[in-house]
PDB file of N, CA and C in Angstrom:
ATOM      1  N   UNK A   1      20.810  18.394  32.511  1.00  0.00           N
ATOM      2  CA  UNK A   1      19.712  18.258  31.569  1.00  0.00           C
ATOM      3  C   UNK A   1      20.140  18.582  30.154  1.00  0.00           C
ATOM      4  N   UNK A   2      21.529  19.015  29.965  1.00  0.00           N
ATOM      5  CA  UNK A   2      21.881  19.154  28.943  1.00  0.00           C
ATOM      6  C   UNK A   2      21.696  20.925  28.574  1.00  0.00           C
ATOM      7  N   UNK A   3      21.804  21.655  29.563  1.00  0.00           N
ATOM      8  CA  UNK A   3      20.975  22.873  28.919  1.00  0.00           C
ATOM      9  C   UNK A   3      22.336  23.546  28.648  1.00  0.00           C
ATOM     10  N   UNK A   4      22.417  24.605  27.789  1.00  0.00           N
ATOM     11  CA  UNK A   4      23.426  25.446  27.262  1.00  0.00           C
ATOM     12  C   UNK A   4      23.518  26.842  27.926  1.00  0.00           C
ATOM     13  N   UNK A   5      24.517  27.445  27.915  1.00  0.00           N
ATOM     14  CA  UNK A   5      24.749  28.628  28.169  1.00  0.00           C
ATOM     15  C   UNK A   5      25.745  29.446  26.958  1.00  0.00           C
ATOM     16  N   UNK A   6      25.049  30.737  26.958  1.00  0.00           N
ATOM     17  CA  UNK A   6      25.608  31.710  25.258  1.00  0.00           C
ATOM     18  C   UNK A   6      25.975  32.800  25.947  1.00  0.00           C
ATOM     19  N   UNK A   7      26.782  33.179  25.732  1.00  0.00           N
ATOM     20  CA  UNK A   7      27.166  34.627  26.276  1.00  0.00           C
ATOM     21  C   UNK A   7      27.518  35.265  24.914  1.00  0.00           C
ATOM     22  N   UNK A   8      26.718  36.159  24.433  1.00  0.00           N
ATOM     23  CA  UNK A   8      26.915  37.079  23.353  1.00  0.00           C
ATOM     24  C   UNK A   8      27.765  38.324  23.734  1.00  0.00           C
ATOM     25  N   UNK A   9      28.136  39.122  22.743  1.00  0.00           N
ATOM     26  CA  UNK A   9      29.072  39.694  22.644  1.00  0.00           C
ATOM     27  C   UNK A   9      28.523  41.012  22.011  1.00  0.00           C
ATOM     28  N   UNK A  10      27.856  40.546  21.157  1.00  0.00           N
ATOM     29  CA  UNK A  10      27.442  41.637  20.045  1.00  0.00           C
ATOM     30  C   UNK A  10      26.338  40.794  19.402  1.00  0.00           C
ATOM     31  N   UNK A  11      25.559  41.872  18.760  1.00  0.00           N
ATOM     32  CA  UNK A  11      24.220  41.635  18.068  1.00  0.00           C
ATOM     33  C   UNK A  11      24.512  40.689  17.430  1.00  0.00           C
ATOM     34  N   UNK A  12      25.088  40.726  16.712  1.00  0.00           N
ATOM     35  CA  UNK A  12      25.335  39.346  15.822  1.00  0.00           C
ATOM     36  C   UNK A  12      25.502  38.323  16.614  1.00  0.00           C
ATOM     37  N   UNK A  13      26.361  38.392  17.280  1.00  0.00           N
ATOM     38  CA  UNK A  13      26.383  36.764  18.648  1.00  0.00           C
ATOM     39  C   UNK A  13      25.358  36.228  18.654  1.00  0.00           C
ATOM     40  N   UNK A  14      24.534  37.477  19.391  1.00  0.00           N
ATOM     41  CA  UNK A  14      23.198  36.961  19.812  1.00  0.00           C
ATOM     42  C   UNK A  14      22.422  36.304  18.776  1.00  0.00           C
ATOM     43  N   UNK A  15      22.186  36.969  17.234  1.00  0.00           N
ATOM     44  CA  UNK A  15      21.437  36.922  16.615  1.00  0.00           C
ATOM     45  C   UNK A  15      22.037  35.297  15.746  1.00  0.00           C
ATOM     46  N   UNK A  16      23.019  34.991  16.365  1.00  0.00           N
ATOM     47  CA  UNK A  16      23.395  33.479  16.074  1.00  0.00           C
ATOM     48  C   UNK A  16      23.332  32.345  17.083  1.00  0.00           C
ATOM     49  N   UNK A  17      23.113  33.012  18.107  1.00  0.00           N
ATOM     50  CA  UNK A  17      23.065  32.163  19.159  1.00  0.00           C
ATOM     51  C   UNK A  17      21.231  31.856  18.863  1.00  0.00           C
ATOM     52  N   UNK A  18      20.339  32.526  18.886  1.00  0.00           N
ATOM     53  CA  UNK A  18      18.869  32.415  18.741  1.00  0.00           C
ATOM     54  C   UNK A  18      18.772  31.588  17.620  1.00  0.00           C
ATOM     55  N   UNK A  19      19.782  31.818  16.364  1.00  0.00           N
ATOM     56  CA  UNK A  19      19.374  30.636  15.135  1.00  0.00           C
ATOM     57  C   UNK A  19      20.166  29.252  15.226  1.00  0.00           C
ATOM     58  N   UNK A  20      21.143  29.014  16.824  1.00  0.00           N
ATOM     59  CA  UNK A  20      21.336  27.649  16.473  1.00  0.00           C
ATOM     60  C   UNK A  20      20.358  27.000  18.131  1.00  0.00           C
ATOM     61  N   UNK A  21      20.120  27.684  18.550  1.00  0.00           N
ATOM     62  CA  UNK A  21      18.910  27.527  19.662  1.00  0.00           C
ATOM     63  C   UNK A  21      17.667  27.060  18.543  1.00  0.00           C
ATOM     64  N   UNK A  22      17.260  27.700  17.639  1.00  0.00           N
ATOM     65  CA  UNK A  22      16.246  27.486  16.832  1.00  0.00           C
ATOM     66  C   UNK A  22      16.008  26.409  16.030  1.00  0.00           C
ATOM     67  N   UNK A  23      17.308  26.097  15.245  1.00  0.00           N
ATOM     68  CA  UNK A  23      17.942  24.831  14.706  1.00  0.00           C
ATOM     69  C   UNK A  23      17.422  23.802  15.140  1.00  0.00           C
ATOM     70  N   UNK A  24      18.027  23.747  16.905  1.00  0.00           N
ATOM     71  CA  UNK A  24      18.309  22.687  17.707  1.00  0.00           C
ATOM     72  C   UNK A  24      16.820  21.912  18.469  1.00  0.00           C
ATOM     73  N   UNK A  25      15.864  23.497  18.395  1.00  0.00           N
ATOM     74  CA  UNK A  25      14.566  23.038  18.996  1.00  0.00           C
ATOM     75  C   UNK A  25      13.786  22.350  18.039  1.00  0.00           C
ATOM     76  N   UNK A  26      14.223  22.663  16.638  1.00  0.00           N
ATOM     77  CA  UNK A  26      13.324  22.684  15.290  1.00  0.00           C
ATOM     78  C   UNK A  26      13.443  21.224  15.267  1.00  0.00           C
ATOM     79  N   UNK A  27      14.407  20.359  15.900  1.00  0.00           N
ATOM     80  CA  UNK A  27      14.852  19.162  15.058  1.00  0.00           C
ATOM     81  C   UNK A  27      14.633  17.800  16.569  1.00  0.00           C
ATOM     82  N   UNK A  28      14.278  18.147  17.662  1.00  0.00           N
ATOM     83  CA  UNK A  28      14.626  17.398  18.554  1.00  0.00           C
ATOM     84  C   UNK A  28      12.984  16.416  18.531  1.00  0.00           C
ATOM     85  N   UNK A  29      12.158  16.955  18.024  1.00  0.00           N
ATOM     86  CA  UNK A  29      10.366  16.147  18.200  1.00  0.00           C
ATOM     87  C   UNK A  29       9.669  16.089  16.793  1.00  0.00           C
ATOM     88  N   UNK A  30       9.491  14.825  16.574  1.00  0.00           N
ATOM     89  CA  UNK A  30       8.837  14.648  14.680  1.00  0.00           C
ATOM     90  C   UNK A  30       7.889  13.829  15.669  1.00  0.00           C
ATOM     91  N   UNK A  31       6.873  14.086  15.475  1.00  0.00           N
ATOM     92  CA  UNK A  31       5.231  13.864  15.489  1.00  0.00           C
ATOM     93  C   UNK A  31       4.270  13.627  14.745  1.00  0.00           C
ATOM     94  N   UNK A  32       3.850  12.372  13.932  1.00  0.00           N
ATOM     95  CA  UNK A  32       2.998  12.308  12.298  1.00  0.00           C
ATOM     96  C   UNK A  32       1.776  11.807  13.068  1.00  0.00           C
ATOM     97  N   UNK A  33       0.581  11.992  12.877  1.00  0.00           N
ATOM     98  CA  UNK A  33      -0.938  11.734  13.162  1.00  0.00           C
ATOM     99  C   UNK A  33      -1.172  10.732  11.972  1.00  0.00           C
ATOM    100  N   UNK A  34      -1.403   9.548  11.735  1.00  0.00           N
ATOM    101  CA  UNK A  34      -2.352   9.150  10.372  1.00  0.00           C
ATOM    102  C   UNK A  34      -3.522   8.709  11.203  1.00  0.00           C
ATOM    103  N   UNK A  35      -4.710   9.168  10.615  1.00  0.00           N
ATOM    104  CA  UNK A  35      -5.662   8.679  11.466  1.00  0.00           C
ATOM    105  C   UNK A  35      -6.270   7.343  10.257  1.00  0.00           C
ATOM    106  N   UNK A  36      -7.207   6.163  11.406  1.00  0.00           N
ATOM    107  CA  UNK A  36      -7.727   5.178  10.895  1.00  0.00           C
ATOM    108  C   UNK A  36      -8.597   5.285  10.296  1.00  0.00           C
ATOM    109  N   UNK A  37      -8.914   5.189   9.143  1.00  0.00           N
ATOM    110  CA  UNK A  37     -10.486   4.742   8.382  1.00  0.00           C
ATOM    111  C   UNK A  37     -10.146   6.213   7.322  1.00  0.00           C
ATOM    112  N   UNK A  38     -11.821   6.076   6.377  1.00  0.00           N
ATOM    113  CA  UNK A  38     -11.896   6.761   5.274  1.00  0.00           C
ATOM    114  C   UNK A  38     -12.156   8.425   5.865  1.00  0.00           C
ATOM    115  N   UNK A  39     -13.119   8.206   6.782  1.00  0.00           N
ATOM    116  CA  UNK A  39     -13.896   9.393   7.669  1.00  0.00           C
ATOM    117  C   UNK A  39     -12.753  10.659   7.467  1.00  0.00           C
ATOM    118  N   UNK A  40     -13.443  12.068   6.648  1.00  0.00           N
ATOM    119  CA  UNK A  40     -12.212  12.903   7.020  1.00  0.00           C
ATOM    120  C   UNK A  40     -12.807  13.913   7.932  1.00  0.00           C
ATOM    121  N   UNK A  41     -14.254  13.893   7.750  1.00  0.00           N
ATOM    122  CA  UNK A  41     -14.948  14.739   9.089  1.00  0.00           C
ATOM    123  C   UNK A  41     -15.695  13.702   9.729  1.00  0.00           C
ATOM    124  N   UNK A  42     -15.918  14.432  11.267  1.00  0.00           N
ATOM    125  CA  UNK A  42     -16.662  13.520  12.124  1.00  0.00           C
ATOM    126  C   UNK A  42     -16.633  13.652  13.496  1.00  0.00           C
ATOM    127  N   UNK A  43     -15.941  12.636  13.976  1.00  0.00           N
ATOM    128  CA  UNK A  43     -15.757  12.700  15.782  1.00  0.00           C
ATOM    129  C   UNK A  43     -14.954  13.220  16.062  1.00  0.00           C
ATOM    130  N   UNK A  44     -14.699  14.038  17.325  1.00  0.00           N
ATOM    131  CA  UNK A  44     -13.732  13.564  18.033  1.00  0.00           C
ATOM    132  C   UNK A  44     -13.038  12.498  17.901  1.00  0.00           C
ATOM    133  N   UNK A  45     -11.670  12.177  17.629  1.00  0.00           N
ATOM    134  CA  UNK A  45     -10.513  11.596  17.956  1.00  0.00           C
ATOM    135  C   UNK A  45      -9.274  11.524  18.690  1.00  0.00           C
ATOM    136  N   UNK A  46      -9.588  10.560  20.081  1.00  0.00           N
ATOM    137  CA  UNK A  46      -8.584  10.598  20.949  1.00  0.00           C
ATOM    138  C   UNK A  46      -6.385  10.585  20.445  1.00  0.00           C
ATOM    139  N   UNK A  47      -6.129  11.736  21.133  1.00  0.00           N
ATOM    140  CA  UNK A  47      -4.838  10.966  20.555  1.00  0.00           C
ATOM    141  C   UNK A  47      -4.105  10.940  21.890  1.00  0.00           C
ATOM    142  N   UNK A  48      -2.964   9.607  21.999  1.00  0.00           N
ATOM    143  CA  UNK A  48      -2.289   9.456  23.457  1.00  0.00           C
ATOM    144  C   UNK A  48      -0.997   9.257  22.801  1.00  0.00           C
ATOM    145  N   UNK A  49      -0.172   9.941  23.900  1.00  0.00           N
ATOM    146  CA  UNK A  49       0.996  10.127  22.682  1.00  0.00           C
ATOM    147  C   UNK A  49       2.119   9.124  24.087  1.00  0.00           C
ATOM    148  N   UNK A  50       2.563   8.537  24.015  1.00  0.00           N
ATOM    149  CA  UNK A  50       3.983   7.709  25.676  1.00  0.00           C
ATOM    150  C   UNK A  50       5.078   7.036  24.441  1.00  0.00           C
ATOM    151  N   UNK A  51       6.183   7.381  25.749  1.00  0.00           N
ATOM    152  CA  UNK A  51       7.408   6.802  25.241  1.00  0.00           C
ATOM    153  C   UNK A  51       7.886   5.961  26.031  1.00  0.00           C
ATOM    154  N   UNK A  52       7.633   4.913  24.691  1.00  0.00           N
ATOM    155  CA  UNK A  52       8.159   3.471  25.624  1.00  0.00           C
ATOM    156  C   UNK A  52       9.075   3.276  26.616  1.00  0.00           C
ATOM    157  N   UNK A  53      10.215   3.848  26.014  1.00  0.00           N
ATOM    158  CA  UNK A  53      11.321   3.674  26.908  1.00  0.00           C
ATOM    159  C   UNK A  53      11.644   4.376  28.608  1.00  0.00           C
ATOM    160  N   UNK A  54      10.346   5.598  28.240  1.00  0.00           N
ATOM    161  CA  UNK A  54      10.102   6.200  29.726  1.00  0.00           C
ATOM    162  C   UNK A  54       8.462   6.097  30.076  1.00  0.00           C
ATOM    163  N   UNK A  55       8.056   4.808  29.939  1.00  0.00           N
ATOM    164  CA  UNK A  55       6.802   4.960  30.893  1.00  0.00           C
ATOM    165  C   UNK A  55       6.306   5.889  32.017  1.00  0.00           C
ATOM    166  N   UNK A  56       7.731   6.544  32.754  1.00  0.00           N
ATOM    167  CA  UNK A  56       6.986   7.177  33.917  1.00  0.00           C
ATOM    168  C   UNK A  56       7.344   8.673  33.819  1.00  0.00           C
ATOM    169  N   UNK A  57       7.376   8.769  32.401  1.00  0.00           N
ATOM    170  CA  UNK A  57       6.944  10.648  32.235  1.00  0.00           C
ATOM    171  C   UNK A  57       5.627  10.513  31.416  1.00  0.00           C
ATOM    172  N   UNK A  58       5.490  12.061  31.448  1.00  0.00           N
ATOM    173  CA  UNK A  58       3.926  12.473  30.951  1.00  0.00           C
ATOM    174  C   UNK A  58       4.695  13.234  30.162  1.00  0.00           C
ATOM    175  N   UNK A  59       3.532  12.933  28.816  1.00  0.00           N
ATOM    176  CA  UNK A  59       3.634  13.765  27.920  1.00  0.00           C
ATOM    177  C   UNK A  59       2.426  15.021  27.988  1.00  0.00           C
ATOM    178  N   UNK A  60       2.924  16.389  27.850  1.00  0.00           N
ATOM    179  CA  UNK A  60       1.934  16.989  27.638  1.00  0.00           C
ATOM    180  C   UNK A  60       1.489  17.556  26.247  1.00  0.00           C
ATOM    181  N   UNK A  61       0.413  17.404  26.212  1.00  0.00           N
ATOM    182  CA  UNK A  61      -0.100  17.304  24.415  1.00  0.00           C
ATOM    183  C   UNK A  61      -1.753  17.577  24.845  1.00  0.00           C
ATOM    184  N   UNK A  62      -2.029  18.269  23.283  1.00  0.00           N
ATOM    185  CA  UNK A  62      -3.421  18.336  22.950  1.00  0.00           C
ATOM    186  C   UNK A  62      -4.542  17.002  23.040  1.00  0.00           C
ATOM    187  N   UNK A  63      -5.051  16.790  23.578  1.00  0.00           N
ATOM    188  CA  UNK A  63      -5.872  15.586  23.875  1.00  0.00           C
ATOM    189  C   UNK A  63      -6.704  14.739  22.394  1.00  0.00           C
ATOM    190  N   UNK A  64      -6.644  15.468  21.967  1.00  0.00           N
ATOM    191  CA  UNK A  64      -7.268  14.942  20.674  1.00  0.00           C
ATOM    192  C   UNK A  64      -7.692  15.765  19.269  1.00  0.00           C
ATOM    193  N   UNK A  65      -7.998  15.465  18.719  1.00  0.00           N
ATOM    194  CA  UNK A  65      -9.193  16.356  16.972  1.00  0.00           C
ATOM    195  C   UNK A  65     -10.086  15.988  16.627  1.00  0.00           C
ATOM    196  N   UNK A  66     -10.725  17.220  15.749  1.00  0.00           N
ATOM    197  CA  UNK A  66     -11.779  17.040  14.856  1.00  0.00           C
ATOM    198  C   UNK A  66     -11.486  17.171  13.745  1.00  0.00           C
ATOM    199  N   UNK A  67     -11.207  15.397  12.964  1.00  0.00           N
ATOM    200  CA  UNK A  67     -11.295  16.011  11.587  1.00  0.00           C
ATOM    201  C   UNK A  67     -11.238  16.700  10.830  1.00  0.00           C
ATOM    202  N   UNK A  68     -11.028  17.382   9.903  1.00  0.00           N
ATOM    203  CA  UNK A  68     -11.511  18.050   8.524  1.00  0.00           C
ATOM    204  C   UNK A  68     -11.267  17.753   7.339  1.00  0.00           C
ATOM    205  N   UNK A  69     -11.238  18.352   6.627  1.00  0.00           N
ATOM    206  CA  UNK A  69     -11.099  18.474   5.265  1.00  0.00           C
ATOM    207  C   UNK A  69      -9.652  18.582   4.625  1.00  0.00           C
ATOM    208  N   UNK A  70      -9.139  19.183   6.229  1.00  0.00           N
ATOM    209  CA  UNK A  70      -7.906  19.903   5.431  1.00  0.00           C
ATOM    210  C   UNK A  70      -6.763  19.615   6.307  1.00  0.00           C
ATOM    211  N   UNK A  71      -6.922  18.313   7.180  1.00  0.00           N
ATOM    212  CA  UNK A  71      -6.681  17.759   8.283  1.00  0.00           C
ATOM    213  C   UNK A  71      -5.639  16.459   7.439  1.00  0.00           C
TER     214      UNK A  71
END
């Protein structure tokens, strides 16, 4: 699955091993919402998030929003 193994040594190891673990999680999922129309409050809005190329996983995600202002 690709997963890593760190064997630290000393605090510092560690405390570099957690910032390229951090790096690596920070950069692997970009996710942008634009929603349709003027409306910035209002309904519920469904969001469905699939990846083409793997139809037969599930994504797990927040089901949808409400608008705001600041949204």
């Amino acid at each position: 699955t690709g997963g890593r193994a760190f064997y630290p040594k000393n605090e510092s190891d560690l405390r570099e091993n957690f910032r390229r673990i951090a790096t690596e999680l920070s950069s692997q999922y970009i996710l942008a919402y634009y929603p349709t129309g003027t409306d910035v409050t209002g309904d519920f809005r469904t969001i469905e998030i699939k990846i083409p190329s793997r139809p037969e996983w599930r994504v797990i995600h927040q089901q949808g929003t409400v608008p705001t202002k600041n949204q």
